[in-house]
Protein backbone atom coordinates (compact mmCIF):
# COMPACT_ATOMS: atom_id res chain seq x y z
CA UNK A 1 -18.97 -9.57 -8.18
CA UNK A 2 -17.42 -12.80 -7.18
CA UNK A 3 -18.19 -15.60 -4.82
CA UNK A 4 -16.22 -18.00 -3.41
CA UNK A 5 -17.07 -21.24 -2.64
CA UNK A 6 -18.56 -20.05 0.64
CA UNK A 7 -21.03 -17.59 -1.21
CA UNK A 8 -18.71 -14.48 0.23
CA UNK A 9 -19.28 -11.62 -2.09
CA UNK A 10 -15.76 -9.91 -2.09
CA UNK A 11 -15.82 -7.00 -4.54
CA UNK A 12 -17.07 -5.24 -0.97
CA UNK A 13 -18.22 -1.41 -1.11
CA UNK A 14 -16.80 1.02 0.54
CA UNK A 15 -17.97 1.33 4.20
CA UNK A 16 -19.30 4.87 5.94
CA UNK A 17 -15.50 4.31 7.67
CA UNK A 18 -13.96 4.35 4.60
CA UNK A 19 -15.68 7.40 3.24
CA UNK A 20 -15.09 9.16 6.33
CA UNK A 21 -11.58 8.26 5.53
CA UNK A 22 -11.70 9.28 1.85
CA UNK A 23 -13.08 12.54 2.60
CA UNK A 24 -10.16 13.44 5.32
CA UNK A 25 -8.00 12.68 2.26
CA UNK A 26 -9.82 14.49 -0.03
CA UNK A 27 -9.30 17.60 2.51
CA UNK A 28 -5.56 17.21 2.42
CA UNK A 29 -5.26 17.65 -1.53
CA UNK A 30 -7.59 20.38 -1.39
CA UNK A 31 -5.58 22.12 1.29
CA UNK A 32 -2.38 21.60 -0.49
CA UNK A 33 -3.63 23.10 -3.52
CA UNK A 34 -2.94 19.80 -5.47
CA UNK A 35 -4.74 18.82 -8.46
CA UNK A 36 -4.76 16.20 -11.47
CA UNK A 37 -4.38 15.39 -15.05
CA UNK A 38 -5.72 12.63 -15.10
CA UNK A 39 -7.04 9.96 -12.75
CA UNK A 40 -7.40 6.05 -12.34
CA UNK A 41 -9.18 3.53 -10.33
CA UNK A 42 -9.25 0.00 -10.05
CA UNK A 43 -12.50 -1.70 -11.33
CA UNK A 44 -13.60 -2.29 -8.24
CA UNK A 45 -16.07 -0.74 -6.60
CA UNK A 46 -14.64 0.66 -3.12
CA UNK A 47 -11.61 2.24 -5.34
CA UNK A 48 -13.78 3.96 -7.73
CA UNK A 49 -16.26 4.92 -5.08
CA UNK A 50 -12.83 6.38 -3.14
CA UNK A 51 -11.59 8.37 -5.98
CA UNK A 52 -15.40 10.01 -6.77
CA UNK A 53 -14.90 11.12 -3.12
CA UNK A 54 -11.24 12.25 -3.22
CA UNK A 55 -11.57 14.35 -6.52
CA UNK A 56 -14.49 15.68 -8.77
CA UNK A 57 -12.87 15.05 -12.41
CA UNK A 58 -13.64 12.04 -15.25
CA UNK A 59 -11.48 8.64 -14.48
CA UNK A 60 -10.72 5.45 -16.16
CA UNK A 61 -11.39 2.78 -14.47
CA UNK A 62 -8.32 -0.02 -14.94
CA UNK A 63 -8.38 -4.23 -14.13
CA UNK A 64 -4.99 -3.59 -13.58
CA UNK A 65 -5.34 -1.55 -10.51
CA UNK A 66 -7.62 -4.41 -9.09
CA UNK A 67 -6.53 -5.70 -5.39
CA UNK A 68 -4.78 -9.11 -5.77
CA UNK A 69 -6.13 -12.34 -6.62
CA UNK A 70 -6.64 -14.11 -3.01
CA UNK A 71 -7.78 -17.01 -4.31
CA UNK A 72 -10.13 -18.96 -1.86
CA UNK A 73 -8.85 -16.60 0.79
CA UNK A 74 -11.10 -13.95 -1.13
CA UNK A 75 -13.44 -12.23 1.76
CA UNK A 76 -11.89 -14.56 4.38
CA UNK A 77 -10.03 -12.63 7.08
CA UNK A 78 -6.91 -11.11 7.15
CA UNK A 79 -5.91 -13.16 10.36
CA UNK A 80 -5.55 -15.71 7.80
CA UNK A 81 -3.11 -14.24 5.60
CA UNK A 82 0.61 -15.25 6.06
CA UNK A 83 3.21 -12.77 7.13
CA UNK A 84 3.95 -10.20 4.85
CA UNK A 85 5.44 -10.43 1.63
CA UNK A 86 3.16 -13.11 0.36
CA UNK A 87 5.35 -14.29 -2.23
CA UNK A 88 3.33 -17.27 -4.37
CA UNK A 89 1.58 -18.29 -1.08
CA UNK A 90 -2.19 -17.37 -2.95
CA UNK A 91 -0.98 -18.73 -6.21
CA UNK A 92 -1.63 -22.50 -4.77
CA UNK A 93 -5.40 -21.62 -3.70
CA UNK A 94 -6.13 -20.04 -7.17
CA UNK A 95 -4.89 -17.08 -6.60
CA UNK A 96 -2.38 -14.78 -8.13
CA UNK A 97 1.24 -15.08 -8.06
CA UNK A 98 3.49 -12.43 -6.72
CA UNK A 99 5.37 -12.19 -10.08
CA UNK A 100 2.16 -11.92 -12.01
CA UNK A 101 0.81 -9.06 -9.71
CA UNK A 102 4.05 -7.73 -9.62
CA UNK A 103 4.12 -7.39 -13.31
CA UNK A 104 0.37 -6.66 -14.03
CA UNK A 105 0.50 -3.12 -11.56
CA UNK A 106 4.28 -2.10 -12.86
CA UNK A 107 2.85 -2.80 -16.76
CA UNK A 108 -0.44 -0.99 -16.27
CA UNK A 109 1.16 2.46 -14.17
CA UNK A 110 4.26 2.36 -16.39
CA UNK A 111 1.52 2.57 -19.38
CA UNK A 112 -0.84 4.97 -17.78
CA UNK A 113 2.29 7.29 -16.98
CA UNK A 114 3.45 7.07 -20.88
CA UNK A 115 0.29 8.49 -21.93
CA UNK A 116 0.26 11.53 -23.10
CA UNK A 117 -1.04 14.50 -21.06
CA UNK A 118 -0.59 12.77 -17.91
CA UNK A 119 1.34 15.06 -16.01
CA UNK A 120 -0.58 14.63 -12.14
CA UNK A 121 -1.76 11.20 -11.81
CA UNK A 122 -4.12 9.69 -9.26
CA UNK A 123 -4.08 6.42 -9.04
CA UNK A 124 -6.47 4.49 -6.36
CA UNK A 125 -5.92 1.02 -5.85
CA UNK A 126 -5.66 -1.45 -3.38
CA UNK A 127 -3.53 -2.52 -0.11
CA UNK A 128 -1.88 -5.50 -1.22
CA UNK A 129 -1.29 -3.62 -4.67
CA UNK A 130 0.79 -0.83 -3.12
CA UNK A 131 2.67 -3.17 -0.91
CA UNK A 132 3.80 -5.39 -4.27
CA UNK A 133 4.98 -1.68 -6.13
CA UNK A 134 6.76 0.07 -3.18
CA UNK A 135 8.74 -3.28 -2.57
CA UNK A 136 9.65 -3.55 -6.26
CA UNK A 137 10.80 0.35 -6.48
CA UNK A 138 11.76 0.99 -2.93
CA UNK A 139 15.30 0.83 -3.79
CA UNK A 140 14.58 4.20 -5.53
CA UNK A 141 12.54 5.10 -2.63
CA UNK A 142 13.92 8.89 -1.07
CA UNK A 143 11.71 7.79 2.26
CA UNK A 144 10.85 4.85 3.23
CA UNK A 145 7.84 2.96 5.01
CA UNK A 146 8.36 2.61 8.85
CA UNK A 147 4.45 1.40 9.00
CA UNK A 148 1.30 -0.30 7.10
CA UNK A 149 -0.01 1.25 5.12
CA UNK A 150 -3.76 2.64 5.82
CA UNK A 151 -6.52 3.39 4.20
CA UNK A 152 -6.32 6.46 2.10
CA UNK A 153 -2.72 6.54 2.32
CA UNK A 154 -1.04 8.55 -0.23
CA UNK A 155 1.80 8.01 -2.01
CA UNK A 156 3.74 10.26 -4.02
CA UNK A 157 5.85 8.82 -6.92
CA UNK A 158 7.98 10.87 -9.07
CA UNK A 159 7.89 8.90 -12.79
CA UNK A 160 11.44 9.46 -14.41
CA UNK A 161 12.93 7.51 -16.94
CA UNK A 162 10.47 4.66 -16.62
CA UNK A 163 11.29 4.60 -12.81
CA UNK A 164 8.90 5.66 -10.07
CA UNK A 165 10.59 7.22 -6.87
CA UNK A 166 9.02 7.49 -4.20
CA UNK A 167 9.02 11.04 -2.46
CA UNK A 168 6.37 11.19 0.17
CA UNK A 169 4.16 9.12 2.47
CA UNK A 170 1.30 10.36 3.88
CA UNK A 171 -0.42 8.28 6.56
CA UNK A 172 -3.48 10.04 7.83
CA UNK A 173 -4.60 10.00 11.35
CA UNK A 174 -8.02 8.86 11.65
CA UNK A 175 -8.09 8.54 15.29
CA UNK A 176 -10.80 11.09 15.38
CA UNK A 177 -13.75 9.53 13.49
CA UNK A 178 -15.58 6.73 14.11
């Protein structure tokens, strides 16, 4: 756990929302019949505590799944962030770069992917994350986002030739919990 210079704690836990939201996603891959090789979280603790709910299997937990370096904006509010993409806007409060978190999450999936074995890969991460790799593969992207993405949104990459395409985006609707 981390604090800033506030005393914010930011490696927050998952919230009963989030599980809630979690366990409608764990519904849809058991009602699709879809199962996994092999699965990955990010270090912290909301991801790993989203993929225990999701699937019922052994993970690795990776740093280089971990949500992006905010610098002193860590556990501030969003309403603080710039308009999206961030670029190197964090980079001059401490934070990470764009090109370093660009290159930490392309290094770390392109290496999880080359693994042997790992056919079906689930991957839970982090918002900003997933932003940074769809913009750097959407040109290979067969749909594209027309929205944010939520919590517990999946994304379906086919890995190719050391190129993920993406194939499908599913945005649940979690209008009906609260």
């Amino acid at each position: 756990m981390y604090q800033n210079e506030k005393n914010t704690l930011f490696n927050a836990p998952l919230t009963n929302l989030g599980k809630k939201q979690a366990q409608i996603a764990s519904n849809y891959y058991q009602d699709k019949q879809i199962t996994f090789t092999n699965a990955y979280s990010s270090t912290q603790e909301r991801a790993s505590d989203t993929l225990e709910l999701l699937v019922d299997m052994p993970y690795t937990r990776l740093k280089g799944l971990k949500e992006r370096d905010f610098g002193l904006f860590e556990g501030e509010s969003e309403d603080l962030n710039p308009p999206l993409p961030y670029g190197d806007y964090f980079k001059t409060y401490g934070g990470e770069a764009e090109e370093e978190l660009t290159e930490r999450i392309i290094t770390t999936l392109k290496e999880v992917m080359d693994k042997n074995g790992n056919e079906s890969v689930l991957a839970v991460s982090h918002g900003a994350i997933l932003a940074v790799f769809y913009r750097y593969w959407e040109k290979y992207a067969e749909v594209k986002k027309t929205e944010r993405f939520g919590n517990c949104c999946i994304l379906e990459f086919e890995y190719e030739n050391e190129i993920f395409t993406l194939k499908k985006i599913i945005n649940h609707d979690f209008s009906s919990i609260v």
